[in-house]
N, C-alpha and C. Protein backbone atom coordinates (compact mmCIF):
# COMPACT_ATOMS: atom_id res chain seq x y z
N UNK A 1 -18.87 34.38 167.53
CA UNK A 1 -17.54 34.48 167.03
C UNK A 1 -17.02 35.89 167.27
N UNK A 2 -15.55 36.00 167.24
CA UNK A 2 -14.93 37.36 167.75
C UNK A 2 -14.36 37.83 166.84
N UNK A 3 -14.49 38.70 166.50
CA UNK A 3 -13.84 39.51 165.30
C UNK A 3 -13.26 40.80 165.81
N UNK A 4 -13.44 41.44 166.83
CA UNK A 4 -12.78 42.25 166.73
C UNK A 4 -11.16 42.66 166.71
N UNK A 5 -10.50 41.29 166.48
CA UNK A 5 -9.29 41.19 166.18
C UNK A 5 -9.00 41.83 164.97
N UNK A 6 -10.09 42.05 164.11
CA UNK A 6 -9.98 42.20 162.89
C UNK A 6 -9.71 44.28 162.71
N UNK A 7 -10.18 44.50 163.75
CA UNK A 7 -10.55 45.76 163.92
C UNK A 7 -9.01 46.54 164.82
N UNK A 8 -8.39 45.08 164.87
CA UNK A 8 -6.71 46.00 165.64
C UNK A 8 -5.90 46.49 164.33
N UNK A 9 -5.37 47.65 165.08
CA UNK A 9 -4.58 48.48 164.12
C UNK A 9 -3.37 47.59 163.72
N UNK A 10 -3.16 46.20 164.70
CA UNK A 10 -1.67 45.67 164.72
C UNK A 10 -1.99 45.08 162.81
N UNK A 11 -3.32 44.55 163.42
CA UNK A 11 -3.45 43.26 162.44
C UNK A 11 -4.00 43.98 160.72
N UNK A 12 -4.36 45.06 161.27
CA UNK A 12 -4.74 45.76 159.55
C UNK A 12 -2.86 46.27 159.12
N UNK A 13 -2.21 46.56 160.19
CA UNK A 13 -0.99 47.47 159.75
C UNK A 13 0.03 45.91 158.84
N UNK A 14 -0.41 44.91 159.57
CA UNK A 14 0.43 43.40 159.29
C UNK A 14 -0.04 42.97 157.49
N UNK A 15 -1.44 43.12 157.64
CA UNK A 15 -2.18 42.67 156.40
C UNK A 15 -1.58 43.45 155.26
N UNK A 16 -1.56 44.99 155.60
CA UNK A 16 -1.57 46.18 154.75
C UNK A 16 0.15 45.87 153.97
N UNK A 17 0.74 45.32 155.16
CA UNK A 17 2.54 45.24 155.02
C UNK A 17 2.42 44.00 154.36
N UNK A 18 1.97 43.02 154.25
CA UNK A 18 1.64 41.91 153.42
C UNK A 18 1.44 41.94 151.99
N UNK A 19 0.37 42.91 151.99
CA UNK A 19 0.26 43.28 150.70
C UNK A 19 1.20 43.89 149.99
N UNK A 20 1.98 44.52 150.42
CA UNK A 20 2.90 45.62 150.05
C UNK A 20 3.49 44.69 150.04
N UNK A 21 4.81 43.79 150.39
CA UNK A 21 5.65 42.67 150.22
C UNK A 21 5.01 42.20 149.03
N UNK A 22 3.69 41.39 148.98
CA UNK A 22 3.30 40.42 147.88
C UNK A 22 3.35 41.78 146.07
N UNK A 23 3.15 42.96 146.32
CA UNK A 23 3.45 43.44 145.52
C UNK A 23 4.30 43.75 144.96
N UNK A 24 5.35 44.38 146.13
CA UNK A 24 6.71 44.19 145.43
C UNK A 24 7.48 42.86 144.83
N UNK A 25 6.92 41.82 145.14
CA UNK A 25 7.45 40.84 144.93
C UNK A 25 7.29 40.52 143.27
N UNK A 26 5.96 40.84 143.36
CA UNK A 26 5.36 40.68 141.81
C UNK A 26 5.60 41.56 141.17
N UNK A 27 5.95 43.29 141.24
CA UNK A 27 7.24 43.53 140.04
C UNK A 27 8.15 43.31 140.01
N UNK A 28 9.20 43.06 140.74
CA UNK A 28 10.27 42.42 140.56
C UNK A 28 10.39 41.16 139.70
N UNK A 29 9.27 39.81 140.12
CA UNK A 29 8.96 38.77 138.80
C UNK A 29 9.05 39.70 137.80
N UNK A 30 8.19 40.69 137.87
CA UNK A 30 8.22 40.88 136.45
C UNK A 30 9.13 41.95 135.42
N UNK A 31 9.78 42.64 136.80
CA UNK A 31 10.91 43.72 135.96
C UNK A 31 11.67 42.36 135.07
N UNK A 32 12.50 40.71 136.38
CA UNK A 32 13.14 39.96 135.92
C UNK A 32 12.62 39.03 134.53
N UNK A 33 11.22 39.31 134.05
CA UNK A 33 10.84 38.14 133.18
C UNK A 33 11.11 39.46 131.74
N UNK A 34 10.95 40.65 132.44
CA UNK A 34 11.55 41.74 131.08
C UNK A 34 12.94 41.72 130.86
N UNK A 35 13.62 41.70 131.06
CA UNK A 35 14.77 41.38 131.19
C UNK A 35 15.17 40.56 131.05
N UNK A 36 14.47 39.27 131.29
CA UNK A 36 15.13 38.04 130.33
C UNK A 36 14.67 38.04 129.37
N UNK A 37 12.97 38.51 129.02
CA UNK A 37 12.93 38.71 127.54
C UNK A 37 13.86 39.50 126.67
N UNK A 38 14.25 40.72 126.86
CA UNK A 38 14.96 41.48 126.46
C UNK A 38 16.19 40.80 125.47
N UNK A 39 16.96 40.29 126.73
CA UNK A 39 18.13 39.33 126.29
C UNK A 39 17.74 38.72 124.79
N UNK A 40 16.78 37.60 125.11
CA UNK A 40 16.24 36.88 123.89
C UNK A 40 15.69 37.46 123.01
N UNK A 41 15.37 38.62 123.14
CA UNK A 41 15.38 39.53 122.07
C UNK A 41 16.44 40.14 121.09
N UNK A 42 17.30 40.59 122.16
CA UNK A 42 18.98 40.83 121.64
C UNK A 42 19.33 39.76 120.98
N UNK A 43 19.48 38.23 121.57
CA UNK A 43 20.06 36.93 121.14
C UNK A 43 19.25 37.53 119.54
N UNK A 44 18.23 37.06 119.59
CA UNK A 44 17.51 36.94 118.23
C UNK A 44 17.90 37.60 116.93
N UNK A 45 17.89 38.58 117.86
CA UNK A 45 18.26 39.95 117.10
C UNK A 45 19.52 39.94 116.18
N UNK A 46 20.60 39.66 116.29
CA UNK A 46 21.99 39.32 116.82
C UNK A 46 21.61 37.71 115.54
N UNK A 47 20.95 37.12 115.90
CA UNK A 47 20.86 35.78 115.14
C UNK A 47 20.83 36.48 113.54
N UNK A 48 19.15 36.89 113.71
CA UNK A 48 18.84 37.62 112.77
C UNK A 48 19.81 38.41 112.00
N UNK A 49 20.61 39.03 112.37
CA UNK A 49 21.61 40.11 111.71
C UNK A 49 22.32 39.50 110.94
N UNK A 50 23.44 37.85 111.60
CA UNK A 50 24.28 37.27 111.01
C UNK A 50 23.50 36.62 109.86
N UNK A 51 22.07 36.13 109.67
CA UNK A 51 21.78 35.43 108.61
C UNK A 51 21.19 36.67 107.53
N UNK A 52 21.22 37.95 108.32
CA UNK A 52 21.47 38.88 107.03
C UNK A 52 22.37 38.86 105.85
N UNK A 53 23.18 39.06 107.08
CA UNK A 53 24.39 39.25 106.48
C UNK A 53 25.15 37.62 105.66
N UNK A 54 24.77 36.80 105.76
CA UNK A 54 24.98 35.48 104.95
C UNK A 54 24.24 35.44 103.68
N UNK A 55 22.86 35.60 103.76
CA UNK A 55 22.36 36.15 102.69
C UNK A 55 22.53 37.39 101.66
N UNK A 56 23.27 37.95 102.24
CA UNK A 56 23.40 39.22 101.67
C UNK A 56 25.11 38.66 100.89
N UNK A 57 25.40 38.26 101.15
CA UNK A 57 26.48 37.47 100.96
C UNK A 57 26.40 36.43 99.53
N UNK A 58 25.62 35.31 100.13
CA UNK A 58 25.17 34.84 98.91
C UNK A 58 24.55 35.42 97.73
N UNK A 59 23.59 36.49 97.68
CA UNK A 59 23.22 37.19 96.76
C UNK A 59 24.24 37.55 95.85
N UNK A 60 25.09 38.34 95.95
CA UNK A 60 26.69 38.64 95.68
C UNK A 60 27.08 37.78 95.10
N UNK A 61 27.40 35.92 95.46
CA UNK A 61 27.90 35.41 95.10
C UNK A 61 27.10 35.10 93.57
N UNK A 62 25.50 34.95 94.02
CA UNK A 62 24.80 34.78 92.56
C UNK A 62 25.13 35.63 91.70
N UNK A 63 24.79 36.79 92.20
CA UNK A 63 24.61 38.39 91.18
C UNK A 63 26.04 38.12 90.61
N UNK A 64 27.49 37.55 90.83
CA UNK A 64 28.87 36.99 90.35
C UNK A 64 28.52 36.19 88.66
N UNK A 65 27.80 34.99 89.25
CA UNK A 65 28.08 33.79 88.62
C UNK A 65 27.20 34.28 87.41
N UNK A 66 25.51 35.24 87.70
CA UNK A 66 24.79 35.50 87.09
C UNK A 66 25.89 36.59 86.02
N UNK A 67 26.81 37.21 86.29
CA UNK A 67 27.36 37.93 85.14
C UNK A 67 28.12 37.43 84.50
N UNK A 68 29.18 36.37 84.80
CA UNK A 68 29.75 35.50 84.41
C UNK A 68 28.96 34.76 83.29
N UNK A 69 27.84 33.40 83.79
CA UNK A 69 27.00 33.35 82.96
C UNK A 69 26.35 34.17 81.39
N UNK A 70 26.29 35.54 81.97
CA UNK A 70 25.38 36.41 81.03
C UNK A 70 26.81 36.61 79.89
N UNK A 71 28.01 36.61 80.55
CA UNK A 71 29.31 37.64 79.75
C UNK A 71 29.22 35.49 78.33
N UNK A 72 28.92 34.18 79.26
CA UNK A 72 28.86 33.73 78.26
C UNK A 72 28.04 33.15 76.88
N UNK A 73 28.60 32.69 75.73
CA UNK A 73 27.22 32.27 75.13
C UNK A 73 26.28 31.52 75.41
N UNK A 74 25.03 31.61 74.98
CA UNK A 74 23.94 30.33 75.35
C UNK A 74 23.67 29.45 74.04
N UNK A 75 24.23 28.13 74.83
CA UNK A 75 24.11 27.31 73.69
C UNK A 75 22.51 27.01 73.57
N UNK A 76 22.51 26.44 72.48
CA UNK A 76 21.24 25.60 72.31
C UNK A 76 20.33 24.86 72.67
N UNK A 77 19.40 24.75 73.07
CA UNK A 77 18.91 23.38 73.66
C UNK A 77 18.28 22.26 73.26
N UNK A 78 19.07 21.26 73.61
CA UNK A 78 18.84 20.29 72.93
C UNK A 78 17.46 19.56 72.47
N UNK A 79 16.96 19.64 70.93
CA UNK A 79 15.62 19.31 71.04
C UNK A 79 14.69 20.82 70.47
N UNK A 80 15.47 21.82 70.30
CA UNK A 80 15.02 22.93 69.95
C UNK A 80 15.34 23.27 68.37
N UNK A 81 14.89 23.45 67.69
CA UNK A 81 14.86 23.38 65.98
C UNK A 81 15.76 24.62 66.05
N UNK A 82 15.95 24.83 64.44
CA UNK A 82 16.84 26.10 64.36
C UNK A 82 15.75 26.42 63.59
N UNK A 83 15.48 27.84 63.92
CA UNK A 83 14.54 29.09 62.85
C UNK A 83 14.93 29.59 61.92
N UNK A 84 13.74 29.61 61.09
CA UNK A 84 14.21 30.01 59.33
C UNK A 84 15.45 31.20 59.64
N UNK A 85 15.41 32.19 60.67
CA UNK A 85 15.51 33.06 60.78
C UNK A 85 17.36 32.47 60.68
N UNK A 86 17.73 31.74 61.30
CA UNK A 86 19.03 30.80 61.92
C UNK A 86 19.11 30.33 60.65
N UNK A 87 18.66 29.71 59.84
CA UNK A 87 18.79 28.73 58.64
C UNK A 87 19.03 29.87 57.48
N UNK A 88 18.88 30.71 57.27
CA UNK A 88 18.91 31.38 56.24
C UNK A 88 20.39 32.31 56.55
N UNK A 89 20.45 32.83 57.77
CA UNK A 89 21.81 33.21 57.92
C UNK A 89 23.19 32.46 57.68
N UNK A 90 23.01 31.16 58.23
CA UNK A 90 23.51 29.92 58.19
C UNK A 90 24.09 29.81 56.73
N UNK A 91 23.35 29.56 55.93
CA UNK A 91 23.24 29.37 54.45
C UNK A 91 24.07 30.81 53.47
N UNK A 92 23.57 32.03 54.23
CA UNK A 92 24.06 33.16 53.60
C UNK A 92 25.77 33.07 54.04
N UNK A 93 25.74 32.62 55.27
CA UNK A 93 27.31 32.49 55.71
C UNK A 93 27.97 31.70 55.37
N UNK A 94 27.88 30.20 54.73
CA UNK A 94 27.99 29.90 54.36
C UNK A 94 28.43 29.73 52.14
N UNK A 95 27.52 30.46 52.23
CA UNK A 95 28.14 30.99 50.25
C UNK A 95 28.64 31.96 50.87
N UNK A 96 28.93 32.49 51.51
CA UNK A 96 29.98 33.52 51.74
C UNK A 96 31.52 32.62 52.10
N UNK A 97 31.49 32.17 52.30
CA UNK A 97 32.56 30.99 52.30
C UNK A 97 33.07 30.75 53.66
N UNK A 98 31.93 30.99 54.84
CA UNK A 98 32.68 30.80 56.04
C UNK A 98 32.34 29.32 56.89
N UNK A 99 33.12 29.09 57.32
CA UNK A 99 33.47 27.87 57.81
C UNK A 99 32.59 27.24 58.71
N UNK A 100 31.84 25.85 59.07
CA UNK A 100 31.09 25.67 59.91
C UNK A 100 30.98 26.21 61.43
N UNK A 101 32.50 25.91 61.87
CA UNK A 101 32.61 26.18 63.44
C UNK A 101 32.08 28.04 63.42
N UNK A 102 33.41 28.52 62.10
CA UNK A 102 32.30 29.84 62.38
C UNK A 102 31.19 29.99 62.46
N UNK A 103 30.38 29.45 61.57
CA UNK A 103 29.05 29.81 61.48
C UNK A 103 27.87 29.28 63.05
N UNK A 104 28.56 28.27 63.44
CA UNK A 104 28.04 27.31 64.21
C UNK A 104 28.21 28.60 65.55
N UNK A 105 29.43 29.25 65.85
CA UNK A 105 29.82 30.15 66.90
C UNK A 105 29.16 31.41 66.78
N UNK A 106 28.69 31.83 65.69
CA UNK A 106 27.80 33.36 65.49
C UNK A 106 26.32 33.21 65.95
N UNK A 107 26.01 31.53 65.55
CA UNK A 107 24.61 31.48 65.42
C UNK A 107 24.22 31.18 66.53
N UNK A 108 25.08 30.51 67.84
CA UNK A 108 24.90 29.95 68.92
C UNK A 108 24.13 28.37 68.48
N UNK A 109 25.10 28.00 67.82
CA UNK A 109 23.95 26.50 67.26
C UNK A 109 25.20 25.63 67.34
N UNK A 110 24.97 24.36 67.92
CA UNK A 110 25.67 23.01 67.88
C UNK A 110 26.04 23.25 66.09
N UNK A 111 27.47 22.58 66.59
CA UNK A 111 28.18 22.72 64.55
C UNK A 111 27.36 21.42 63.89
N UNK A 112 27.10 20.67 64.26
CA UNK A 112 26.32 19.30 64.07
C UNK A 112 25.48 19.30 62.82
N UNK A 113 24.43 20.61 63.69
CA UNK A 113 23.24 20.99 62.81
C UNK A 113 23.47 22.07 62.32
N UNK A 114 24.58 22.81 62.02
CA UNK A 114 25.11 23.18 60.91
C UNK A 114 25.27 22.52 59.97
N UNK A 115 26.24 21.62 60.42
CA UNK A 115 26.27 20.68 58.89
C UNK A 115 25.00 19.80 58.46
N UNK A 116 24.17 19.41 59.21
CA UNK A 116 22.74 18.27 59.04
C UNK A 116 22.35 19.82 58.02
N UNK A 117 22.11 21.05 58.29
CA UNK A 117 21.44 21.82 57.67
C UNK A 117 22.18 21.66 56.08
N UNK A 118 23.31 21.99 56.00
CA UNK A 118 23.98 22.26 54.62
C UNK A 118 23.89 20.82 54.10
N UNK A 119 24.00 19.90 54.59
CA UNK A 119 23.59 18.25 53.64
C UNK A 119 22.11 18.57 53.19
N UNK A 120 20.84 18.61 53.99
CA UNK A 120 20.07 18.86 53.70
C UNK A 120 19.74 19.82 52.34
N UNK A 121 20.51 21.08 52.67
CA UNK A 121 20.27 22.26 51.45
C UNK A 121 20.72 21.40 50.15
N UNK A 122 22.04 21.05 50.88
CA UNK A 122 22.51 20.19 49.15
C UNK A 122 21.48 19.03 48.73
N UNK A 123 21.22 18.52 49.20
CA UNK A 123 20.24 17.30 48.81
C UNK A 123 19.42 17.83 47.94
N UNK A 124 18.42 19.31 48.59
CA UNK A 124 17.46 19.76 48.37
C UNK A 124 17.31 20.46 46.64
N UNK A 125 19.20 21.11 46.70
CA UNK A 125 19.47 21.49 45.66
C UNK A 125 19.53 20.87 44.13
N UNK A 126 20.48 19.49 44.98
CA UNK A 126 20.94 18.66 43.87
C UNK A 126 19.46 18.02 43.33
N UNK A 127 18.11 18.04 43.95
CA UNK A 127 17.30 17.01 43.42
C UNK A 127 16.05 18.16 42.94
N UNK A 128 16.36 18.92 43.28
CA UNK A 128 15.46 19.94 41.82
C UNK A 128 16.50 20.17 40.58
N UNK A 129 15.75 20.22 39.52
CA UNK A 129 16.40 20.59 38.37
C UNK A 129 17.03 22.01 37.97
């Protein structure tokens, strides 16, 4: 077999230029695959920002409703007893001569069980001696 083809300057200078093409070729793929990453990075980026800023948005709208809320009273919940602590004020506000709804509006208590409380007291009263 003949090889000394291999040994011409034409055919090493052809190979050598080959290589050099196949290299440049392959940064260029790859300057272009940075560069489209890039983009989709920006896109993202850019995505990312606006759902900042939506959230940041909504927060606001809570941190709103949350003062609103706080500026009102908290009623009762239903199923939750009133404490001696509630019952005795109740009662004191009451011989003081104030009115259910008042009393019902200071204490944060359904007027309901305001009054279930004062039937009760009276009952309690009228049936000891």
């Amino acid at each position: 077999m003949n090889l000394e083809w291999l040994l011409n300057p034409a055919t090493q200078y052809g190979a050598l230029g080959l290589v050099l093409i196949a290299v440049i070729l392959a940064a260029l793929a790859v300057k272009q695959e940075a560069h489209a990453a890039a983009a989709q990075a920006k896109a993202a980026r850019e995505a990312a920002l606006g759902q900042v800023e939506k959230l940041s948005q909504e927060v606001v709208a809570i941190r709103e409703e949350l003062k609103q809320i706080g500026t009102s009273p908290i009623p009762s919940l239903p199923g939750e007893s009133i404490d001696l602590a509630k019952r005795s004020r109740a009662l004191r506000m009451h011989h003081r001569g104030e009115e259910i709804p008042t009393i019902a509006a200071a204490l944060n208590t359904p007027s309901n069980e305001i009054e279930l409380l004062l039937k009760l007291q009276h009952l309690l009263n009228s049936t000891n001696p």
